[in-house]
Protein backbone atom coordinates (compact mmCIF):
# COMPACT_ATOMS: atom_id res chain seq x y z
CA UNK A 1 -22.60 10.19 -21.37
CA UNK A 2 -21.19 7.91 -18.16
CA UNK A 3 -22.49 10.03 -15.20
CA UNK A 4 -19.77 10.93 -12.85
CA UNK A 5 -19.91 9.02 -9.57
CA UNK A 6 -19.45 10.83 -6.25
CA UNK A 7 -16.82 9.29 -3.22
CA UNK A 8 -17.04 10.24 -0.22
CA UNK A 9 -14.31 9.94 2.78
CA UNK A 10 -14.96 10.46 5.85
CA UNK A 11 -11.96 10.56 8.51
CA UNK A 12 -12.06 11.68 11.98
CA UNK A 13 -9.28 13.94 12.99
CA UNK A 14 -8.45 15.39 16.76
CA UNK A 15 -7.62 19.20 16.63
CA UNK A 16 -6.09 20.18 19.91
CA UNK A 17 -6.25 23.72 20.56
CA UNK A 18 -3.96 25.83 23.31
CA UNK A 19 -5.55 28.69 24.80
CA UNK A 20 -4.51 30.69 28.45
CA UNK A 21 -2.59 27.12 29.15
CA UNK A 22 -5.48 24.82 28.99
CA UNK A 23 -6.14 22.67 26.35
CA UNK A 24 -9.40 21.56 23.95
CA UNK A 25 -10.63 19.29 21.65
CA UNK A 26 -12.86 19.15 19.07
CA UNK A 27 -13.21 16.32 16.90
CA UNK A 28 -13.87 16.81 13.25
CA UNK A 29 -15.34 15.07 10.17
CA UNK A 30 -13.75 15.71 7.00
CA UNK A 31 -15.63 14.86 3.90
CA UNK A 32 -14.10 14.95 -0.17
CA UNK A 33 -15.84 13.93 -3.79
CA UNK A 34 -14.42 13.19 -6.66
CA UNK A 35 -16.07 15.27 -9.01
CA UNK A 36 -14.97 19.11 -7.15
CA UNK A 37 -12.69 19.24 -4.26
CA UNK A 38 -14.47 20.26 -1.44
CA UNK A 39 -13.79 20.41 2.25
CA UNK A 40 -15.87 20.70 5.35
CA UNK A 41 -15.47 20.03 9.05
CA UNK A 42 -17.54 19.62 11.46
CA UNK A 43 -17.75 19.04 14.69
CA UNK A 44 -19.41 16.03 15.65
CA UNK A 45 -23.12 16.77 17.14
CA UNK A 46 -23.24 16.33 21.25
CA UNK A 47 -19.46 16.28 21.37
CA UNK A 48 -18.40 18.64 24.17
CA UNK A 49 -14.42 19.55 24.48
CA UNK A 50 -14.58 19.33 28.51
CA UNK A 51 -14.81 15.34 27.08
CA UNK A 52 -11.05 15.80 26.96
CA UNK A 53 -8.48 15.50 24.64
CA UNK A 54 -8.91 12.32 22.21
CA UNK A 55 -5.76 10.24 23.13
CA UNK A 56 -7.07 7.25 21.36
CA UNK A 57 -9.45 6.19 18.73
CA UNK A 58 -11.08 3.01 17.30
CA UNK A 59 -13.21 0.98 15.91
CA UNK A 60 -15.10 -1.65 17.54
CA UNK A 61 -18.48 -3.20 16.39
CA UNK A 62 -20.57 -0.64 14.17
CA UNK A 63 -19.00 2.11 16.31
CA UNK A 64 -16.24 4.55 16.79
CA UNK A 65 -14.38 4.11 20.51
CA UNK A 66 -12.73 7.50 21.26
CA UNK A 67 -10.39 8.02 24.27
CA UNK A 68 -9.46 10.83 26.06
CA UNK A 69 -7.30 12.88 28.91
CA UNK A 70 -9.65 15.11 31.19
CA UNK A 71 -7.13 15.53 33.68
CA UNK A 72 -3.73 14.58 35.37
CA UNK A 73 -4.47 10.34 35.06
CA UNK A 74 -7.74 10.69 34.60
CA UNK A 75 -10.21 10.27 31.09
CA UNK A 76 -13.26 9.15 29.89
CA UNK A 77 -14.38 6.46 27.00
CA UNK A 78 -16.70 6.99 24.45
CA UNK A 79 -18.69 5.63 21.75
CA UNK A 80 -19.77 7.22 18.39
CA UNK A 81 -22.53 5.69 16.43
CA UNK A 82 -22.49 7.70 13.13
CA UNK A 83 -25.16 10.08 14.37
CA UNK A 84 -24.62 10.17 18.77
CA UNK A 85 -21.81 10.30 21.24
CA UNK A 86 -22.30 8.42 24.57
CA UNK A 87 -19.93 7.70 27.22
CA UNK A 88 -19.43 4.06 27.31
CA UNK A 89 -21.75 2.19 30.24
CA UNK A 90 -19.45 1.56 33.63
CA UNK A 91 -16.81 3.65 32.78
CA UNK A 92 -14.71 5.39 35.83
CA UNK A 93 -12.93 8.28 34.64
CA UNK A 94 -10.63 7.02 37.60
CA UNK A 95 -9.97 4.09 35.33
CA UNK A 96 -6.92 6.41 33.84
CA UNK A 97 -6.70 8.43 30.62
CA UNK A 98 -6.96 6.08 27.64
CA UNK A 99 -3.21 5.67 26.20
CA UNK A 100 -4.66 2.58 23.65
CA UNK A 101 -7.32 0.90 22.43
CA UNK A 102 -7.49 -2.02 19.72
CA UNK A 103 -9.67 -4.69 18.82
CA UNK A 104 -9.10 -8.28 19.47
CA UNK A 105 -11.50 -11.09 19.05
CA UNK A 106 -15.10 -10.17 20.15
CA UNK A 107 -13.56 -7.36 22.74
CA UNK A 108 -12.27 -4.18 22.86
CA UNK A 109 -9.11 -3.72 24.85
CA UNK A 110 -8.07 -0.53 26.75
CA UNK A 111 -4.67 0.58 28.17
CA UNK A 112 -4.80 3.46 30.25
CA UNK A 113 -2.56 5.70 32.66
CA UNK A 114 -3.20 6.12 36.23
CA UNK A 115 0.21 7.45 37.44
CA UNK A 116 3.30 8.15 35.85
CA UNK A 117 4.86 5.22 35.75
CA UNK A 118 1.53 2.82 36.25
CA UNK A 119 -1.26 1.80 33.97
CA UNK A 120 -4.45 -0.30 33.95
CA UNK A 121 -5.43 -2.44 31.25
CA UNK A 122 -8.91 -3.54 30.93
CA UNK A 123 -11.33 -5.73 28.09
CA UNK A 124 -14.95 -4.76 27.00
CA UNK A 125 -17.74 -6.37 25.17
CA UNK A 126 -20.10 -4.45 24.66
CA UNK A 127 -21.91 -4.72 28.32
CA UNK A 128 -18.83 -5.56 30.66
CA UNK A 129 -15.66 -3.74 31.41
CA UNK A 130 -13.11 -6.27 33.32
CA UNK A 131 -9.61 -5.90 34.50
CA UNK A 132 -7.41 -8.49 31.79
CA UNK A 133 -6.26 -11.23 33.91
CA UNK A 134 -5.94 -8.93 37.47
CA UNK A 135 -3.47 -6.95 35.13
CA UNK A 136 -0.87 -5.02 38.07
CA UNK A 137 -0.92 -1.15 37.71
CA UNK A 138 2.89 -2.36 38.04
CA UNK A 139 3.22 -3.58 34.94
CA UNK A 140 3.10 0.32 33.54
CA UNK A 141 1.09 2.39 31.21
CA UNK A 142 0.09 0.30 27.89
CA UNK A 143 1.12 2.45 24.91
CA UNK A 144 1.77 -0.37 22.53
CA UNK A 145 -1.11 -2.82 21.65
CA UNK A 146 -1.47 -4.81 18.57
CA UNK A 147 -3.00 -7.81 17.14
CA UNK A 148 -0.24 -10.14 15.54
CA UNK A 149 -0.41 -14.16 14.59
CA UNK A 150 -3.74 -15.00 16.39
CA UNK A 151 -2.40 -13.07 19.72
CA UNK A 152 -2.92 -9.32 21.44
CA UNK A 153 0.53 -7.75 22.12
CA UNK A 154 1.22 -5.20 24.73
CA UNK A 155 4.23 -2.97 25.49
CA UNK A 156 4.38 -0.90 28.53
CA UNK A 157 6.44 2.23 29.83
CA UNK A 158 8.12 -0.53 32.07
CA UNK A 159 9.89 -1.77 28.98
CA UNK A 160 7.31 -5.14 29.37
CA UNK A 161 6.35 -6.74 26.38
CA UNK A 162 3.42 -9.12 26.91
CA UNK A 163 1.52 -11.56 24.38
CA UNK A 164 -2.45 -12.57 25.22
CA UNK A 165 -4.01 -15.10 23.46
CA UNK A 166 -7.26 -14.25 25.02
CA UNK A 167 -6.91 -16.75 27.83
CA UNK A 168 -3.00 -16.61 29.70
CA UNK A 169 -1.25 -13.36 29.45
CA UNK A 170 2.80 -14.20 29.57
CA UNK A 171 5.85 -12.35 28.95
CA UNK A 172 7.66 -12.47 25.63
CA UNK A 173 11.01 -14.47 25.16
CA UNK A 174 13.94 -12.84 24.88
CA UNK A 175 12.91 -9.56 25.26
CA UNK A 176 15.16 -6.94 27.26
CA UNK A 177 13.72 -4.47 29.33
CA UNK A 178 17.14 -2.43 27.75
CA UNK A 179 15.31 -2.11 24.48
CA UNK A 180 13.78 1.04 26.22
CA UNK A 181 10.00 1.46 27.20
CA UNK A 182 7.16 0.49 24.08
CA UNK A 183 6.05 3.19 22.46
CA UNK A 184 4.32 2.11 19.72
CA UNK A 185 3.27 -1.68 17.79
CA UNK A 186 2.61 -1.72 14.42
CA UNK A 187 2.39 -4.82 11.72
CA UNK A 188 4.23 -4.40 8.31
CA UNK A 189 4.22 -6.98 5.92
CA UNK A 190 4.60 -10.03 8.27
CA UNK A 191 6.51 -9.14 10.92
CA UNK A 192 5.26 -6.95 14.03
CA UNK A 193 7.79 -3.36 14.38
CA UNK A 194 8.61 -2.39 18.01
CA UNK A 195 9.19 1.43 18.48
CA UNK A 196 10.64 2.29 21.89
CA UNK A 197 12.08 4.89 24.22
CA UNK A 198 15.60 4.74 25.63
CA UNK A 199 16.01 8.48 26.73
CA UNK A 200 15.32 11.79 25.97
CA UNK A 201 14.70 12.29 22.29
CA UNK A 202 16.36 8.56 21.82
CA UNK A 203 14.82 5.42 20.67
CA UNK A 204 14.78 2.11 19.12
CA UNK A 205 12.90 0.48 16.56
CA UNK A 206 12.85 -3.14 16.52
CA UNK A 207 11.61 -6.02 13.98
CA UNK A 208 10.27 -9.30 16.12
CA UNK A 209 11.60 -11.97 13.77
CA UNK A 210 10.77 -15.37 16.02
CA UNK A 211 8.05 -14.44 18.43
CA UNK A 212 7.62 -17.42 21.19
């Protein structure tokens, strides 16, 4: 008789809870088999919900990056190695809450917020946290980021769409700040989908067919 083999899936989920007006977060591991369905979750050991909200997650490495909000434009970065949660060496929570984070190359790239209309945008790895290419708070908050054809791209609440090719960082042709503020990247297929904001409850969503 074949013996039935167990799978397991793990997948991190972000619960936020609303109590008296202030909100928590606790971040869970859910866990399933094949052979009985079976659910459990658990928050993750050391993690403490005055970390913030989780805004963000990735991986980078052999580890789980996990972003969050503490307070008005300000959050904290951490790491999860399967067992501990540490806050990631050199980080400010003055740095902004973390809006993004991907993986590009060898580094780990974070957008965050530090006003309402203004954003920092900084590269990691491993040891060092630099500013990308003295990045301008001006340039707004980076809510879109996305690997695509051998190049990082980043949209901003400005309605700026940048490509970075680990070296120069430089606008994108022929895009229109009109298209609305960048919500959201994503690759599909081959081509890279643009989601943005052009007013209240309004929106775009975009297809880059030639990006130069």
């Amino acid at each position: 008789m074949r013996k039935k083999q167990k799978v397991w899936l793990s997948i991190f989920l972000s619960s936020i809870l609303i109590a008296s007006g202030i909100i928590f977060v606790i971040i869970f591991k859910f866990s399933c088999t094949n052979q009985k369905i079976s659910t459990y979750f658990n928050q993750l050991f050391g993690w403490q919900e005055t970390n913030g909200y989780v805004s963000s997650l990735t991986t980078f490495g052999n580890d789980l990056y996990i972003g969050t909000e503490t307070s008005n434009h300000k959050g904290k970065l951490f790491k999860f190695d399967g067992t501990t949660v540490t806050l990631v060496n050199n980080w400010q929570e003055a740095n902004g809450y973390v809006s993004s984070l991907t993986t590009f190359g060898k580094e780990l790239y974070i957008g965050t917020k530090t006003d309402d209309e203004a954003g920092k945008f900084f590269k990691f790895d491993g040891t060092a946290l630099t500013l990308v290419n003295n990045w301008p708070e001006a340039n707004g908050i980076v809510y879109g980021l996305t690997t695509f054809d051998n190049n990082l791209y980043i949209g901003t609440k400005k309605g700026k769409f940048f490509k970075f090719d680990g070296v120069v960082l430089t606008p994108v042709n022929n895009w229109q700040a009109t298209n609305g503020w960048i919500n959201r990247l994503y690759i599909f297929g081959n081509d890279l989908y643009i989601g943005t904001i052009t007013g209240e409850h309004k929106g775009k969503l975009l297809k880059a067919t030639q990006l130069t």
